[in-house]
Structures are given as C-alpha cells and as structure tokens.
ModelCIF file with pLDDT and N, C-alpha, C, O atoms, coordinates in Angstrom:
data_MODEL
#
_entry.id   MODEL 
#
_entity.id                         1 
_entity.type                       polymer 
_entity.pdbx_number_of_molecules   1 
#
_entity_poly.entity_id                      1 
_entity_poly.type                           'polypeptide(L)' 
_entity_poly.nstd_linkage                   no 
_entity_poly.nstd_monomer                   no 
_entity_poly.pdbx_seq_one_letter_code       
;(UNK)(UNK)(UNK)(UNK)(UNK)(UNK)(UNK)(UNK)(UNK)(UNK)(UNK)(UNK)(UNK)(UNK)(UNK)(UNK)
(UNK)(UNK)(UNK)(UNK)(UNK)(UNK)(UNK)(UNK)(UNK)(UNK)(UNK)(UNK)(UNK)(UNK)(UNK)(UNK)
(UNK)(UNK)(UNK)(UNK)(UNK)(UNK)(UNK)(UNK)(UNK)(UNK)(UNK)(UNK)(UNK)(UNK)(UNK)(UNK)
;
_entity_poly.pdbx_seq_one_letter_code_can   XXXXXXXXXXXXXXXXXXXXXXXXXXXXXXXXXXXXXXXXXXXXXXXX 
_entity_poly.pdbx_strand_id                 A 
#
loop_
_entity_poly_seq.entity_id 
_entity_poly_seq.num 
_entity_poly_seq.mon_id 
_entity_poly_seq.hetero 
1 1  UNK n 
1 2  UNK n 
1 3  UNK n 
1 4  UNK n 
1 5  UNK n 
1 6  UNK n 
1 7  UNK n 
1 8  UNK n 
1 9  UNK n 
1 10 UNK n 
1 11 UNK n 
1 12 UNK n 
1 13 UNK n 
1 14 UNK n 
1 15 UNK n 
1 16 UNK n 
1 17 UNK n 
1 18 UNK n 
1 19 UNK n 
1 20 UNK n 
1 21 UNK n 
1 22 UNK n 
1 23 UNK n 
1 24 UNK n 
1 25 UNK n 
1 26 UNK n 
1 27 UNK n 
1 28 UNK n 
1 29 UNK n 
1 30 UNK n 
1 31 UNK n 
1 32 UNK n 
1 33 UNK n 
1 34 UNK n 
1 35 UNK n 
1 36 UNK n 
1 37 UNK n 
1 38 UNK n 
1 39 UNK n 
1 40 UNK n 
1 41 UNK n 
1 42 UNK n 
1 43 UNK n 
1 44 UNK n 
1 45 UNK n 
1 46 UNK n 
1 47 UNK n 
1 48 UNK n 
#
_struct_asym.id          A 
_struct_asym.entity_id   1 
#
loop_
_ma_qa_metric.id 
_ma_qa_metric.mode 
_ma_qa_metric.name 
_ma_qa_metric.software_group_id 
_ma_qa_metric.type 
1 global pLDDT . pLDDT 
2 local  pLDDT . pLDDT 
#
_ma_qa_metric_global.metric_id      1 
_ma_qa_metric_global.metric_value   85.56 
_ma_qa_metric_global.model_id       1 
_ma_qa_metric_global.ordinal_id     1 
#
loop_
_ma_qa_metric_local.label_asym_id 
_ma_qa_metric_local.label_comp_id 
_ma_qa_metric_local.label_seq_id 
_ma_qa_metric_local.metric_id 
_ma_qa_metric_local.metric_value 
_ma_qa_metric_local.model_id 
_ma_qa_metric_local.ordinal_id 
A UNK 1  2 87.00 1 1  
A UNK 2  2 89.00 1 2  
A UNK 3  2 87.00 1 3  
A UNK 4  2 82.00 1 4  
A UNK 5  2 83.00 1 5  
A UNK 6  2 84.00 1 6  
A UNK 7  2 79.00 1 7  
A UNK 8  2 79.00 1 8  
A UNK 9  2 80.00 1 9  
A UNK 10 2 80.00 1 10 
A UNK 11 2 73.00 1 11 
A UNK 12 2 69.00 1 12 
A UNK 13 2 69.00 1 13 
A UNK 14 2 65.00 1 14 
A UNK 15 2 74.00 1 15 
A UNK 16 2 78.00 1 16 
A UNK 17 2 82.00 1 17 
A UNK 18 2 85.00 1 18 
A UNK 19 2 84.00 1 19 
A UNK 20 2 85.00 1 20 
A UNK 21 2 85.00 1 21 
A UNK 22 2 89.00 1 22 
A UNK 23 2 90.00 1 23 
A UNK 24 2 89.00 1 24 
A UNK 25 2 92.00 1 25 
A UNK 26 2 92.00 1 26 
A UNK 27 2 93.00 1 27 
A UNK 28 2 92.00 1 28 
A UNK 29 2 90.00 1 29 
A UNK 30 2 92.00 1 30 
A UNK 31 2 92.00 1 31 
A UNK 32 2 91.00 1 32 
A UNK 33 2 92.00 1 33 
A UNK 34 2 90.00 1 34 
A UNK 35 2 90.00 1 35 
A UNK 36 2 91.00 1 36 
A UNK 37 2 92.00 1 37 
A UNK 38 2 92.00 1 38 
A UNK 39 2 93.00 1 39 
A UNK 40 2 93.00 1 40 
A UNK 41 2 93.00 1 41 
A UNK 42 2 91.00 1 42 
A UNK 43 2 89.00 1 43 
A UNK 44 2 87.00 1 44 
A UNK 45 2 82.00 1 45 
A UNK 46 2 81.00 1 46 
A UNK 47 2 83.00 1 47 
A UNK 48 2 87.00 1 48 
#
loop_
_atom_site.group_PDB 
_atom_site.id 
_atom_site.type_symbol 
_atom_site.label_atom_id 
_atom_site.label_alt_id 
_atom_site.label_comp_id 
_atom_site.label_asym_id 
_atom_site.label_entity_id 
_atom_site.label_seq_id 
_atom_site.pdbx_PDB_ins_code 
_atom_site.Cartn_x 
_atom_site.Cartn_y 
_atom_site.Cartn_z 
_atom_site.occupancy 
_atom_site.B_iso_or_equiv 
_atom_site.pdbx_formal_charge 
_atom_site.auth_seq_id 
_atom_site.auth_comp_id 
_atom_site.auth_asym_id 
_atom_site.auth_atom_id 
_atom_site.pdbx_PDB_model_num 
ATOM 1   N N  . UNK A 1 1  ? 219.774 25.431 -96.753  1.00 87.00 ? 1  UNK A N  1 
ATOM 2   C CA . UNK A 1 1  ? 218.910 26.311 -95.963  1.00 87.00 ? 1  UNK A CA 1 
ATOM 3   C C  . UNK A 1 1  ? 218.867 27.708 -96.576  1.00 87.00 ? 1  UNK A C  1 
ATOM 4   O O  . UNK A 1 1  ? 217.718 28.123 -96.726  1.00 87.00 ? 1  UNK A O  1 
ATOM 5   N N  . UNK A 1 2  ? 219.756 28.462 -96.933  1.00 89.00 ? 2  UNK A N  1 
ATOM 6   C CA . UNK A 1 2  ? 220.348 29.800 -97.167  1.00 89.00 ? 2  UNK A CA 1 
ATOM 7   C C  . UNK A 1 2  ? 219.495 29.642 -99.171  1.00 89.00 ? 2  UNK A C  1 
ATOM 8   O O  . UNK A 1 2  ? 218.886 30.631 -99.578  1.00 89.00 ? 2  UNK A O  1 
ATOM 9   N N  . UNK A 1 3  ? 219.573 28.744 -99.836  1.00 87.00 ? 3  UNK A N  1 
ATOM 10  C CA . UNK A 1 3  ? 218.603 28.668 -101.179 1.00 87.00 ? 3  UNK A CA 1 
ATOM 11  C C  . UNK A 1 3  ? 217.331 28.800 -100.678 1.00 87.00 ? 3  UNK A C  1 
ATOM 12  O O  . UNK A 1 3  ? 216.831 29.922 -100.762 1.00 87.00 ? 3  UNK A O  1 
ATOM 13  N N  . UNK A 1 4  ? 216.307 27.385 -99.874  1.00 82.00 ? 4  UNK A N  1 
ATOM 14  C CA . UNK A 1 4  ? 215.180 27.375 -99.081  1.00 82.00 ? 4  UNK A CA 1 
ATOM 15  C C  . UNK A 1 4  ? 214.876 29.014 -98.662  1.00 82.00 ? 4  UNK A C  1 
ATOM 16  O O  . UNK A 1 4  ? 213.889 29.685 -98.966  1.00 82.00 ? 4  UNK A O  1 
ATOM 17  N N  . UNK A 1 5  ? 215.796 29.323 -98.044  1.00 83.00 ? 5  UNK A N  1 
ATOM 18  C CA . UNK A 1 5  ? 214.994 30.648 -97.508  1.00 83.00 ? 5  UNK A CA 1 
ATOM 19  C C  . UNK A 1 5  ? 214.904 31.974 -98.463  1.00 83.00 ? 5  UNK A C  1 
ATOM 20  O O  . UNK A 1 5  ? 214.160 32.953 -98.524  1.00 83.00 ? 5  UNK A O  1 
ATOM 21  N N  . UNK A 1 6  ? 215.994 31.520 -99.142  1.00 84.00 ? 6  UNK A N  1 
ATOM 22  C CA . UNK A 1 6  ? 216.231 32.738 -100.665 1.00 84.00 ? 6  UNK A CA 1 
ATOM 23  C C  . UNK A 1 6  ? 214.617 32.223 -101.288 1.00 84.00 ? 6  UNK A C  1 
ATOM 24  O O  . UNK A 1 6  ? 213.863 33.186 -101.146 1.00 84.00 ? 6  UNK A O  1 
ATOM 25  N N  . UNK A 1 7  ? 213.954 31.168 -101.847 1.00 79.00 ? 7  UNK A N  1 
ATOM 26  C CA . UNK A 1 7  ? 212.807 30.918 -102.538 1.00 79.00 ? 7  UNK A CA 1 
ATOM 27  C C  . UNK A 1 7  ? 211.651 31.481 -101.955 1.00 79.00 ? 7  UNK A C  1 
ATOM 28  O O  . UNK A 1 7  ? 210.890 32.316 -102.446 1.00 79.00 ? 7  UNK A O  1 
ATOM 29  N N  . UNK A 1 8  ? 211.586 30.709 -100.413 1.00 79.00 ? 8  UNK A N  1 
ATOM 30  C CA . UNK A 1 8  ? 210.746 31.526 -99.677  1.00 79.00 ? 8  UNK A CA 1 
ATOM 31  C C  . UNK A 1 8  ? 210.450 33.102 -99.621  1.00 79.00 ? 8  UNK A C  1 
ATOM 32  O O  . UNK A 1 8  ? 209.331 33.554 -99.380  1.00 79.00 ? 8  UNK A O  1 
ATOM 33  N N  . UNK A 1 9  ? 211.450 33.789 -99.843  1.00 80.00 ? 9  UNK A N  1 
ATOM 34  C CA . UNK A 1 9  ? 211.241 35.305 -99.663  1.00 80.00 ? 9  UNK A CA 1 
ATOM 35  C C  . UNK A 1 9  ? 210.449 35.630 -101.482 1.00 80.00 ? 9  UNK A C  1 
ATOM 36  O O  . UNK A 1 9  ? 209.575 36.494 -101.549 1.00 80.00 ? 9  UNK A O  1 
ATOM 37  N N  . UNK A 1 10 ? 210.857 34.887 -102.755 1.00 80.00 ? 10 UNK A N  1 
ATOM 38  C CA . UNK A 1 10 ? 210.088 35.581 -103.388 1.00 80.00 ? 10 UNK A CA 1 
ATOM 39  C C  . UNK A 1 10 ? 208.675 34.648 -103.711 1.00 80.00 ? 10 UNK A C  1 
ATOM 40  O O  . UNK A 1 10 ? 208.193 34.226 -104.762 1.00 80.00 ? 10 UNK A O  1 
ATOM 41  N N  . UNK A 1 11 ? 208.213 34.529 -102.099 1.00 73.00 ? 11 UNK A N  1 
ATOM 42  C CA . UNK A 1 11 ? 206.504 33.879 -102.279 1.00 73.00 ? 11 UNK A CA 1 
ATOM 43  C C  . UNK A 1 11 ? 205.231 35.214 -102.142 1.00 73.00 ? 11 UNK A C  1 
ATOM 44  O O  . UNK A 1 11 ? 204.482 35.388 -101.180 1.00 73.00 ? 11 UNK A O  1 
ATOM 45  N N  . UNK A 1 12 ? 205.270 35.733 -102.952 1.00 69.00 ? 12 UNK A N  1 
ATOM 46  C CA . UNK A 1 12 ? 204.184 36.749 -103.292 1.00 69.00 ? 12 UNK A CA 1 
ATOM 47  C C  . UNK A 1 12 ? 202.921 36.372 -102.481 1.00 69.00 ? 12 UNK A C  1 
ATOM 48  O O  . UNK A 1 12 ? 202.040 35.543 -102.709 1.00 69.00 ? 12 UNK A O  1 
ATOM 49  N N  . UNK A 1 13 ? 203.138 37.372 -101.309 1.00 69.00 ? 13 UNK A N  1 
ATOM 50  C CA . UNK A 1 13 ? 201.650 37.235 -100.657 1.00 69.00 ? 13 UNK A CA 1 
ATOM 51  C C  . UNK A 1 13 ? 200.783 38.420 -100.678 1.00 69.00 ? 13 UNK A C  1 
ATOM 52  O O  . UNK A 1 13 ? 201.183 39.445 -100.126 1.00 69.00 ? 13 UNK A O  1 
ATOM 53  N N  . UNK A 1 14 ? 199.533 38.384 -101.310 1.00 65.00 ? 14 UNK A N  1 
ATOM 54  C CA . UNK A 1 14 ? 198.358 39.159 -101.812 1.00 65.00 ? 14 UNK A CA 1 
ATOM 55  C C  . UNK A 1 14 ? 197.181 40.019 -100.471 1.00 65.00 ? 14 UNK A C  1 
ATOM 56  O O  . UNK A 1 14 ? 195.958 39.890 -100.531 1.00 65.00 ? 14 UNK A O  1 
ATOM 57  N N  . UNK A 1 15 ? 197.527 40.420 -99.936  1.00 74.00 ? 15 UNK A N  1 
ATOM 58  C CA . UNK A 1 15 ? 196.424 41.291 -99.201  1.00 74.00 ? 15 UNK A CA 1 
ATOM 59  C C  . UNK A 1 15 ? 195.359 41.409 -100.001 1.00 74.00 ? 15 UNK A C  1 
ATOM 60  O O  . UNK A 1 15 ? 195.476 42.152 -100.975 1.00 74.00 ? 15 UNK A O  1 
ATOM 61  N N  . UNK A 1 16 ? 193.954 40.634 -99.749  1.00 78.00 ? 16 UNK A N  1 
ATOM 62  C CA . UNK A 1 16 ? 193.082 41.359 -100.527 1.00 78.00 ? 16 UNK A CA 1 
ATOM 63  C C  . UNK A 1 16 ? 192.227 42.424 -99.434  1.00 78.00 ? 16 UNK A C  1 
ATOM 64  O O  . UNK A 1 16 ? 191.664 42.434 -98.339  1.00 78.00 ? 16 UNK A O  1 
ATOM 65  N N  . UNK A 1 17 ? 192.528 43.160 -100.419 1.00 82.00 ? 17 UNK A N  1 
ATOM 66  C CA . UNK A 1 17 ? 191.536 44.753 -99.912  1.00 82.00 ? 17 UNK A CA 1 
ATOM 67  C C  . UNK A 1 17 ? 190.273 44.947 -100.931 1.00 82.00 ? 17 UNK A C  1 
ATOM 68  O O  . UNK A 1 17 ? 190.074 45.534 -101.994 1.00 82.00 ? 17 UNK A O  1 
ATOM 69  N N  . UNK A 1 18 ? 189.373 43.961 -99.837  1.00 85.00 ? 18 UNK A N  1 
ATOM 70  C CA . UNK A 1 18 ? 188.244 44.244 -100.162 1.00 85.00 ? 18 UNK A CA 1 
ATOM 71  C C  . UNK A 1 18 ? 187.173 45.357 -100.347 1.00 85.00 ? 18 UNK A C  1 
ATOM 72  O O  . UNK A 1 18 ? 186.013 45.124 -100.685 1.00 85.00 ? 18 UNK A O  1 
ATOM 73  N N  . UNK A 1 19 ? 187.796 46.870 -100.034 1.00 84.00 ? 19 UNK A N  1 
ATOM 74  C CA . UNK A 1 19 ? 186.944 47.407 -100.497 1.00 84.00 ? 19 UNK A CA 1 
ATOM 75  C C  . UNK A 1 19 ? 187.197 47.642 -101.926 1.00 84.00 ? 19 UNK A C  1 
ATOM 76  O O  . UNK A 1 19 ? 186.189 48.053 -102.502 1.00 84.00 ? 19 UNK A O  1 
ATOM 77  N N  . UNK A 1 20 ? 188.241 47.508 -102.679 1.00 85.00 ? 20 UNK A N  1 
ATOM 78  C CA . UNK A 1 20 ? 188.483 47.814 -103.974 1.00 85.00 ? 20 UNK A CA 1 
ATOM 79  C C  . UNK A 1 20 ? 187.233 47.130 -105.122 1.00 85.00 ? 20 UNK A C  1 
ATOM 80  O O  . UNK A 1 20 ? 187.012 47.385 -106.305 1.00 85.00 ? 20 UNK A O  1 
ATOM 81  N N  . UNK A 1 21 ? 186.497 46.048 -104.026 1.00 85.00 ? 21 UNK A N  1 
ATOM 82  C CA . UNK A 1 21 ? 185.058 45.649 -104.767 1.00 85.00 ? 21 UNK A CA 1 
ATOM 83  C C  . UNK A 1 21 ? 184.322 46.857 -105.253 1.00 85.00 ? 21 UNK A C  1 
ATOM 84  O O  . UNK A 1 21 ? 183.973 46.993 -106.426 1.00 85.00 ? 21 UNK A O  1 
ATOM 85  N N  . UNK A 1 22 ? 184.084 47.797 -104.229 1.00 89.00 ? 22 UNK A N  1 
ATOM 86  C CA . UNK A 1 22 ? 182.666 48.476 -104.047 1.00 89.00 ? 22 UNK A CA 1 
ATOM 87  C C  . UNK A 1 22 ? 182.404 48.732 -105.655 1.00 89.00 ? 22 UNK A C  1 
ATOM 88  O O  . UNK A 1 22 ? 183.095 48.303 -106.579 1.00 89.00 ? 22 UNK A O  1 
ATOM 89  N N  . UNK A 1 23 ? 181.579 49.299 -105.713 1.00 90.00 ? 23 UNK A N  1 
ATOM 90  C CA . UNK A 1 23 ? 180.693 49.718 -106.742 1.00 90.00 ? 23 UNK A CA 1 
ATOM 91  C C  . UNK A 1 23 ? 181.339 48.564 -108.530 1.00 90.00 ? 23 UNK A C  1 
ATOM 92  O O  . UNK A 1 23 ? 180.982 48.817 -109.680 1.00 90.00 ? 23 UNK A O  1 
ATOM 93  N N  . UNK A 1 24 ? 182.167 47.566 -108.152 1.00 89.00 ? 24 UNK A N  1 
ATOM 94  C CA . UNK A 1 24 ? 182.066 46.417 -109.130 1.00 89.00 ? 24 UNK A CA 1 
ATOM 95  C C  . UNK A 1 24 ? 181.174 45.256 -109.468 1.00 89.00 ? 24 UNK A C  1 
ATOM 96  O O  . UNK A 1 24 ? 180.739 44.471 -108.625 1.00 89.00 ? 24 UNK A O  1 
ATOM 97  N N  . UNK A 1 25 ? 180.924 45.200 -110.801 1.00 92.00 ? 25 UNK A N  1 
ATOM 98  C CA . UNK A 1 25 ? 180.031 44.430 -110.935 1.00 92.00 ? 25 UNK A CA 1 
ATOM 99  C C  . UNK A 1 25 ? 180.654 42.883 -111.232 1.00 92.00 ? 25 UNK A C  1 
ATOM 100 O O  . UNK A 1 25 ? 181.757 42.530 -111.649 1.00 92.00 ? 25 UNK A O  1 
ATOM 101 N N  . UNK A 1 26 ? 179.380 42.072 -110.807 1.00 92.00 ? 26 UNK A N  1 
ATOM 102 C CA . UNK A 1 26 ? 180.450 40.235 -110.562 1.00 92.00 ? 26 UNK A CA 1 
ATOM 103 C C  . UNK A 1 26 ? 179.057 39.938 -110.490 1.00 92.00 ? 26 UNK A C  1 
ATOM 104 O O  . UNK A 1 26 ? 178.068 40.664 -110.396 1.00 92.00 ? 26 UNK A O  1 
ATOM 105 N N  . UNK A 1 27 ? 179.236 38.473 -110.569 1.00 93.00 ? 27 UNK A N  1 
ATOM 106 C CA . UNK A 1 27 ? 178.086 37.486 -110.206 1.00 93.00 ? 27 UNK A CA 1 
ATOM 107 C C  . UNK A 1 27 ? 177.913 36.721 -108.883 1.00 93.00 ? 27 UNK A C  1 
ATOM 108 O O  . UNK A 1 27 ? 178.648 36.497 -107.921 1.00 93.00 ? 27 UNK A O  1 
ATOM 109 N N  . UNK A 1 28 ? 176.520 36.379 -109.253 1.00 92.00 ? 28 UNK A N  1 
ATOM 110 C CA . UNK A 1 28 ? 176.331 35.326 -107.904 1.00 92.00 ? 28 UNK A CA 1 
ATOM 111 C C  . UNK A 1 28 ? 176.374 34.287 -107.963 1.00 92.00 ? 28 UNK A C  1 
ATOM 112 O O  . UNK A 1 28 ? 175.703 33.553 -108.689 1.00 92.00 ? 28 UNK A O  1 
ATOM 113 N N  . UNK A 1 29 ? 177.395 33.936 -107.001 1.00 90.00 ? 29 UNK A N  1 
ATOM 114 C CA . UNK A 1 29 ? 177.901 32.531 -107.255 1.00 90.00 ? 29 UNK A CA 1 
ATOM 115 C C  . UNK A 1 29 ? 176.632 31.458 -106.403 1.00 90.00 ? 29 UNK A C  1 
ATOM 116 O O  . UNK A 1 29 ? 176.225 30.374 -106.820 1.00 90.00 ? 29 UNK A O  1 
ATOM 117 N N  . UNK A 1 30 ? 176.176 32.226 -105.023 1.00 92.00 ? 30 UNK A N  1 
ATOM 118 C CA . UNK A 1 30 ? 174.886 31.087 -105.332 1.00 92.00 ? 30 UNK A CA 1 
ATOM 119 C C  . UNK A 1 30 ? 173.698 31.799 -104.965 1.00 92.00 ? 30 UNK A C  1 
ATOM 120 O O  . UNK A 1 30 ? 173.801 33.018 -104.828 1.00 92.00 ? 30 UNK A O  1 
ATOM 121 N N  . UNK A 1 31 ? 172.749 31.330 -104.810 1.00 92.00 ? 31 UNK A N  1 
ATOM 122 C CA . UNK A 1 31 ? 171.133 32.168 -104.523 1.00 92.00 ? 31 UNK A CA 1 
ATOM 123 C C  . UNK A 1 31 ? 171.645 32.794 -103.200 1.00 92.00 ? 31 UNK A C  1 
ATOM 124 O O  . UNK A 1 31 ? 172.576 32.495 -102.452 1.00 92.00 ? 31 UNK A O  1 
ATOM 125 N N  . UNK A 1 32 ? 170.532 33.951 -103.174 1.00 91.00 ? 32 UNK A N  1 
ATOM 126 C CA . UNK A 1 32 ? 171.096 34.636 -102.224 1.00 91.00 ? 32 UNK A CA 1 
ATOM 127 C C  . UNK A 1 32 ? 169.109 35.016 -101.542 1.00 91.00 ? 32 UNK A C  1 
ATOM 128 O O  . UNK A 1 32 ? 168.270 35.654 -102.177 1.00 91.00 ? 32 UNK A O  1 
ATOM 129 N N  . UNK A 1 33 ? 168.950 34.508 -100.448 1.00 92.00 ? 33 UNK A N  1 
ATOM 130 C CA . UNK A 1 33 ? 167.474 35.109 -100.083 1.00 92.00 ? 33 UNK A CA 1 
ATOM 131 C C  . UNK A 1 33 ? 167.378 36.581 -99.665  1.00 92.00 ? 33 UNK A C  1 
ATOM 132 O O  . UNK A 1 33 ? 168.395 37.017 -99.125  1.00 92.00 ? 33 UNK A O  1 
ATOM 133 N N  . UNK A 1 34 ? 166.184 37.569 -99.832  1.00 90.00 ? 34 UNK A N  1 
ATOM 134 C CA . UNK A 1 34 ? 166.438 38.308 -99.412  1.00 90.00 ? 34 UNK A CA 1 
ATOM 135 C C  . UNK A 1 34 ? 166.956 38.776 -97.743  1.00 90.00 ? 34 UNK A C  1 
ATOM 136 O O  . UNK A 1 34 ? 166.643 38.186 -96.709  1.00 90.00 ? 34 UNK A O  1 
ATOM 137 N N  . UNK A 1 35 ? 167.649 39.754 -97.842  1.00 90.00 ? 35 UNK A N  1 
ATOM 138 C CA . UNK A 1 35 ? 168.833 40.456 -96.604  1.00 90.00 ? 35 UNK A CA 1 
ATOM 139 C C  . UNK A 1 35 ? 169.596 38.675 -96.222  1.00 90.00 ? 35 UNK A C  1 
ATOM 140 O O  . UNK A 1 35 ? 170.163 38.430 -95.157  1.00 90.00 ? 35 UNK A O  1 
ATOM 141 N N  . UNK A 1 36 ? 169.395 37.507 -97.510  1.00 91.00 ? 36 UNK A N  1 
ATOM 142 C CA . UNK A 1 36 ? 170.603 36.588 -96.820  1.00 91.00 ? 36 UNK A CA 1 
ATOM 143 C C  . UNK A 1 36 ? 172.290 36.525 -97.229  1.00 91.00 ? 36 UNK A C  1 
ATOM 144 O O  . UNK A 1 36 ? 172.967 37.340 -97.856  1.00 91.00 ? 36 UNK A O  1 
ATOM 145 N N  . UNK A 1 37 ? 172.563 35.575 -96.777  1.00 92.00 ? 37 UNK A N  1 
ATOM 146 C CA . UNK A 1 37 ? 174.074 35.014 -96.975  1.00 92.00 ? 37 UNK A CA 1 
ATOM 147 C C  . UNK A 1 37 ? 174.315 34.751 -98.290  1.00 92.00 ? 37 UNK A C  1 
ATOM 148 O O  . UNK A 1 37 ? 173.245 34.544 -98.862  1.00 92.00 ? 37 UNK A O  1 
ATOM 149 N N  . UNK A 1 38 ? 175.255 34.670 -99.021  1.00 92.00 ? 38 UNK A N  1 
ATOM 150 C CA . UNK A 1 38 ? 175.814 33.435 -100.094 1.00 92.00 ? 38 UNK A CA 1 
ATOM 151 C C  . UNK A 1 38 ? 177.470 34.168 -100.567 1.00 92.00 ? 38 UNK A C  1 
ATOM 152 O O  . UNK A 1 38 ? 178.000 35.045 -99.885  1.00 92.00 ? 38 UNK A O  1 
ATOM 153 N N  . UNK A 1 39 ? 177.884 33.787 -101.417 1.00 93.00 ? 39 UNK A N  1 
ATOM 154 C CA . UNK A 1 39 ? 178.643 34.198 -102.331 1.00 93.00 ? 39 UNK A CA 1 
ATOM 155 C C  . UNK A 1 39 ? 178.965 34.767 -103.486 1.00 93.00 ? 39 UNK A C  1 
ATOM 156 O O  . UNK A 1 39 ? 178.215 34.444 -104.407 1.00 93.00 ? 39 UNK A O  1 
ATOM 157 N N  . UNK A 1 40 ? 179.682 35.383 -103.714 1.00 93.00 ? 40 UNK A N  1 
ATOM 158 C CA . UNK A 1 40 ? 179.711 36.002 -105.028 1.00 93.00 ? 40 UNK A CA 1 
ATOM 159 C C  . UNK A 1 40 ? 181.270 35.801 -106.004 1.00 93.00 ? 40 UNK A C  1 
ATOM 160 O O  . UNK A 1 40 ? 182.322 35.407 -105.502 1.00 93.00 ? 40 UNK A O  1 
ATOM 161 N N  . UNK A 1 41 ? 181.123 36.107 -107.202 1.00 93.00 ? 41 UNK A N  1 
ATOM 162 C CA . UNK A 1 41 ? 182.242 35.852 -107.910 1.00 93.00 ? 41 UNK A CA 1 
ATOM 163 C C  . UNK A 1 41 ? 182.528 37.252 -108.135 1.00 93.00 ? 41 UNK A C  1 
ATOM 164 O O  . UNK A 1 41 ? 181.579 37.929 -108.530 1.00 93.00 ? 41 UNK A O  1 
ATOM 165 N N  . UNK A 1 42 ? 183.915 37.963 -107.923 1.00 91.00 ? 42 UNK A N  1 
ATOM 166 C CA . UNK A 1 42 ? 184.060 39.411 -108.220 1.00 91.00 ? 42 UNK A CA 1 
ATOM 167 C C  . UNK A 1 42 ? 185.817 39.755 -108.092 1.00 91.00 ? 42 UNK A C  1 
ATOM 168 O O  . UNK A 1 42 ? 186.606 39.126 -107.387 1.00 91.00 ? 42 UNK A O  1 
ATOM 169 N N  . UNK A 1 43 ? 186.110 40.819 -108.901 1.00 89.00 ? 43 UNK A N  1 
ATOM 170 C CA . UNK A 1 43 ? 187.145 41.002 -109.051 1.00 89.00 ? 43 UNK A CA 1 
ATOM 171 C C  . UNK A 1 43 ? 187.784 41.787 -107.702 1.00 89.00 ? 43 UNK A C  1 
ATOM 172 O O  . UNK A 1 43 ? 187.487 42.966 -107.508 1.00 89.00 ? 43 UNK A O  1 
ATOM 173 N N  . UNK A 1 44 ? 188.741 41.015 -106.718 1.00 87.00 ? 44 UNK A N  1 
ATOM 174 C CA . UNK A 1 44 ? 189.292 42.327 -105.445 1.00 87.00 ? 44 UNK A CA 1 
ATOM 175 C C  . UNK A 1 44 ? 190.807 41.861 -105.859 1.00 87.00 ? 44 UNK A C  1 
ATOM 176 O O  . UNK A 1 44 ? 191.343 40.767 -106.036 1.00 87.00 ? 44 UNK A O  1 
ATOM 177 N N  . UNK A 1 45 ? 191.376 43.683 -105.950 1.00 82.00 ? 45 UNK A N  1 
ATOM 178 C CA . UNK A 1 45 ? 192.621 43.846 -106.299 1.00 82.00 ? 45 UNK A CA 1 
ATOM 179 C C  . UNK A 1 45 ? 193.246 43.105 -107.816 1.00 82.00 ? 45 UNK A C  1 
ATOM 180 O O  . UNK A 1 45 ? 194.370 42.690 -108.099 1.00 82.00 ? 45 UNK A O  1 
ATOM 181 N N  . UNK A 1 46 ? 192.089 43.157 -108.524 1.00 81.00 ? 46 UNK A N  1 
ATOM 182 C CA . UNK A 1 46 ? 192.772 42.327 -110.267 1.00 81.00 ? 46 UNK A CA 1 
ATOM 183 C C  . UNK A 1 46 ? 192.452 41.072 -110.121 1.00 81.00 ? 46 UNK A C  1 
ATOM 184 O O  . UNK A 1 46 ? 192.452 40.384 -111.142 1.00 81.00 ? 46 UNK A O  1 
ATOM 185 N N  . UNK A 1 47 ? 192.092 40.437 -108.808 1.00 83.00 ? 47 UNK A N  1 
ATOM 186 C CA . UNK A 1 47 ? 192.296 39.043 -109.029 1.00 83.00 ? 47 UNK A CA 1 
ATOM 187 C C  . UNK A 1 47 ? 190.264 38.382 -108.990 1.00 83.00 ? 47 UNK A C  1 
ATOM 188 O O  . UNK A 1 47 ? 189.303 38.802 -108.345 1.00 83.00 ? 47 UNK A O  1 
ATOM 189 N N  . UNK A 1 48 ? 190.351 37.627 -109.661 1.00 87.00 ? 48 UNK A N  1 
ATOM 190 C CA . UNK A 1 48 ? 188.533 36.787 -109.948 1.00 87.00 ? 48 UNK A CA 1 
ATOM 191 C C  . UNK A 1 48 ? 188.467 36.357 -108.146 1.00 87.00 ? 48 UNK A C  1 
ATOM 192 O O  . UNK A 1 48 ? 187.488 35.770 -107.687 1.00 87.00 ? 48 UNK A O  1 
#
C-alpha cells in the first residue's frame, strides 16, 4: 500500500489553462461554419 501510494503521488496532473491559447496560431481540426462549433488543434500550456 505505502509503494502504491508513494507511485500515485508522482502522477503529474496538468491544469490546462486555456487562456495561454489566445493570440496562438493552430489548426482546424474540422470545418467550422460561420459563428459555428468544431475543433481545433493548438498548443495550451506546451502541450498539442
């Protein structure tokens, strides 16, 4: 138990703080209509 919980503590969990997007450039991951929905591919906090 006392290893188990030693591993557990170094599980790196990532907050992404999405405003660190703003003014980055990325792609669109799919069509987007105008003022619609979709996705995008972009870097928040270092990570794709």
């Amino acid at each position: 138990a006392f290893l188990m919980f030693s591993v557990k503590k170094l599980e790196k969990k990532v907050k992404k703080d999405k405003n660190t997007a703003v003014k980055q450039v990325g792609r669109a991951y799919t069509n987007f209509e105008p003022l619609g929905m979709g996705q995008v591919e972009i870097e928040i906090n270092g990570q794709l």
